[in-house]
C-alpha atoms as a PDB file:
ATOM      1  CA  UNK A   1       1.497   2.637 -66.273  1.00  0.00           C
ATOM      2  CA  UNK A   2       2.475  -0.278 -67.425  1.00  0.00           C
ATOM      3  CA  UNK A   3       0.266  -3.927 -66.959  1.00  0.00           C
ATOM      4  CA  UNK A   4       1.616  -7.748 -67.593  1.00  0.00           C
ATOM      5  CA  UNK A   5      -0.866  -9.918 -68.939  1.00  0.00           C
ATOM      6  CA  UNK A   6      -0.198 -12.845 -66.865  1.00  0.00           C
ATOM      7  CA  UNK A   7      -3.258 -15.270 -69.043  1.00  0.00           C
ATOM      8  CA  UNK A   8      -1.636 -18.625 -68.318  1.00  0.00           C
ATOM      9  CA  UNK A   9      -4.813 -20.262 -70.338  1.00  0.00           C
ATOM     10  CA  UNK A  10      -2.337 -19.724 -74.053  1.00  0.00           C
ATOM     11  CA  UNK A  11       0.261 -21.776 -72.131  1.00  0.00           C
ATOM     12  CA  UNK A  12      -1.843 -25.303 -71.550  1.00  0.00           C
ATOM     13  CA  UNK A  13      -0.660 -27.745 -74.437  1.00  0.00           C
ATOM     14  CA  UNK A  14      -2.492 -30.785 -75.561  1.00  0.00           C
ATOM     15  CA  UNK A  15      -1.809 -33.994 -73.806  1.00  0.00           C
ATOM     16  CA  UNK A  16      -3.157 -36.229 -76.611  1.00  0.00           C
ATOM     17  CA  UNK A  17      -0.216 -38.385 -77.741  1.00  0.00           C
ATOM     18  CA  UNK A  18       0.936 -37.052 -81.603  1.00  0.00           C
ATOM     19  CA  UNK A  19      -0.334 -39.120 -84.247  1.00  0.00           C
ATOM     20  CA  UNK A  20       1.751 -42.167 -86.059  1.00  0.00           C
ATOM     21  CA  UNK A  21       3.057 -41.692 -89.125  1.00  0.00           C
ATOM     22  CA  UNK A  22       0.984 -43.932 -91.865  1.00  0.00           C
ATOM     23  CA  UNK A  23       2.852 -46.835 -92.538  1.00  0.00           C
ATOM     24  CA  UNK A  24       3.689 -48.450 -96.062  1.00  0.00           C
ATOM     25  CA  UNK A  25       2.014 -46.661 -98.753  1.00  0.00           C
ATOM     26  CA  UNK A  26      -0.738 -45.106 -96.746  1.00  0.00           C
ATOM     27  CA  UNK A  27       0.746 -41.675 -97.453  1.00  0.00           C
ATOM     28  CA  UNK A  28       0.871 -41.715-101.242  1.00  0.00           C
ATOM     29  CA  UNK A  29      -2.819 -43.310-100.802  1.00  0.00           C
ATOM     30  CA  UNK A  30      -3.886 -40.303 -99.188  1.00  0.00           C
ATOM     31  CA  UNK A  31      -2.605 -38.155-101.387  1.00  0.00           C
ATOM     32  CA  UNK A  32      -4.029 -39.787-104.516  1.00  0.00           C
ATOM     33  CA  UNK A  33      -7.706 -39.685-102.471  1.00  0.00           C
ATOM     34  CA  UNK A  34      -7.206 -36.113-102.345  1.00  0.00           C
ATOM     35  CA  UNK A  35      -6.064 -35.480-105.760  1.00  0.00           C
ATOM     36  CA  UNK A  36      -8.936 -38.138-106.778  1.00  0.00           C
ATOM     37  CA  UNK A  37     -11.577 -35.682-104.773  1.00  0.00           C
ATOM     38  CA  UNK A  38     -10.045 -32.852-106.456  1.00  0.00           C
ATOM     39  CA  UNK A  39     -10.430 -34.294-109.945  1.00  0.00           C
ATOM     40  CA  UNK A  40     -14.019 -35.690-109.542  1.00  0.00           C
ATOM     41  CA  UNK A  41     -14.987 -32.024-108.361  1.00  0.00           C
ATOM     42  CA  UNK A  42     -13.216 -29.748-111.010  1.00  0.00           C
ATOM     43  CA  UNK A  43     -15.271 -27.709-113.557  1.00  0.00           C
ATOM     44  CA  UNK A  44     -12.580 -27.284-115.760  1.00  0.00           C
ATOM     45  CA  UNK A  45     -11.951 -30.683-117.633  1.00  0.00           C
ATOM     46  CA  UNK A  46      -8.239 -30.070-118.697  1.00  0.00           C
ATOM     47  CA  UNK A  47      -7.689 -29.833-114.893  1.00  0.00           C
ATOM     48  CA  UNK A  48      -9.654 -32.596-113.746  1.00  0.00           C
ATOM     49  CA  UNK A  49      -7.656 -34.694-116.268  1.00  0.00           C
ATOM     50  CA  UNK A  50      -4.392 -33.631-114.583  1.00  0.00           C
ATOM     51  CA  UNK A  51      -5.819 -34.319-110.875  1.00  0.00           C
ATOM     52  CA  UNK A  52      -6.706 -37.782-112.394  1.00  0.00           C
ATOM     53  CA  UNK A  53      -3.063 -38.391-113.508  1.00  0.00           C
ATOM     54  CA  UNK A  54      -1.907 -37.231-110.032  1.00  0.00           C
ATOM     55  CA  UNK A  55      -3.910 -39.422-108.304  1.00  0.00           C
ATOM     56  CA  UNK A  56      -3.610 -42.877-110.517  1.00  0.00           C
ATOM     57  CA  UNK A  57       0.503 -41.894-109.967  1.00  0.00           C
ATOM     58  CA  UNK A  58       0.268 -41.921-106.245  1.00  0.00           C
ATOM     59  CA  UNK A  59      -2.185 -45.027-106.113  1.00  0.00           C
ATOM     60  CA  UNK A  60       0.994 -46.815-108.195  1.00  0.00           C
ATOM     61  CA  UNK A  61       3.779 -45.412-105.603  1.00  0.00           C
ATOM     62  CA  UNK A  62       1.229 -47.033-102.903  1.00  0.00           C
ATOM     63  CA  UNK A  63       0.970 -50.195-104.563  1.00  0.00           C
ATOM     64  CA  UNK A  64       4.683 -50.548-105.028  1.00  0.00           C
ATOM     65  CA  UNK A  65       5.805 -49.431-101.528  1.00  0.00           C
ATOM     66  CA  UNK A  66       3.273 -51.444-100.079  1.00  0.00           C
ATOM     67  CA  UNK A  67       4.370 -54.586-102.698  1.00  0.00           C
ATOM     68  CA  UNK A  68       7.845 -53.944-102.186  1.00  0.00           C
ATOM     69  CA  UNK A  69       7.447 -54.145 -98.256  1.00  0.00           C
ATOM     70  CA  UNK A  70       5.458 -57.337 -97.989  1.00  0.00           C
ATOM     71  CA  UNK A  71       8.396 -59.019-100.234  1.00  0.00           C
ATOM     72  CA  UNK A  72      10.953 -57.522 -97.791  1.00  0.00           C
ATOM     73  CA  UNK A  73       8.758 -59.167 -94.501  1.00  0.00           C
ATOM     74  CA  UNK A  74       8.891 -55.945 -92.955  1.00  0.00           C
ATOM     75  CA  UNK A  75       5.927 -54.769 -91.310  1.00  0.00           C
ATOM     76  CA  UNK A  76       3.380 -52.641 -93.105  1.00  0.00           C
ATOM     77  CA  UNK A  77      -0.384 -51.492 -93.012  1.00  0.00           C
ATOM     78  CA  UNK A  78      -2.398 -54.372 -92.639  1.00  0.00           C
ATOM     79  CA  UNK A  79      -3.836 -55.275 -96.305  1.00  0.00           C
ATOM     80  CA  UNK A  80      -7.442 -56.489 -96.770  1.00  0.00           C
ATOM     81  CA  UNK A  81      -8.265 -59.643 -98.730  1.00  0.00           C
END
């Protein structure tokens, strides 16, 4: 004999609107935070010199998107003072 599993509870999606992608250089920010995080937590120092480099590169690709954009006038993340 053969049963369906008719559990229609798997089918019920999420009706929270996706999230925005991070405008300017929010992205490479992010990324440097986490390669910053990784860095500050290594044990091996060779490695936590690497993560360092990482990081101060994507904090640079941030600055200059977000640089590059305000000279442009084109809308951005809002920059504090």
């Amino acid at each position: 004999m053969v049963t369906a599993n008719n559990d229609t509870s798997a089918a019920v999606t999420s009706t929270a609107p996706a999230p925005l992608p991070r405008s300017g250089g929010a992205w490479a920010r992010d990324l440097g935070d986490q390669y910053s995080k990784i860095a500050r937590t290594s044990t091996n120092p060779q490695q936590a010199e690497v993560n360092a480099s990482e990081a101060r590169t994507y904090y640079d690709i941030a600055e200059r998107i977000d640089r590059a954009m305000s000279d442009i006038g084109q809308p951005g993340e809002e920059r504090k003072p």
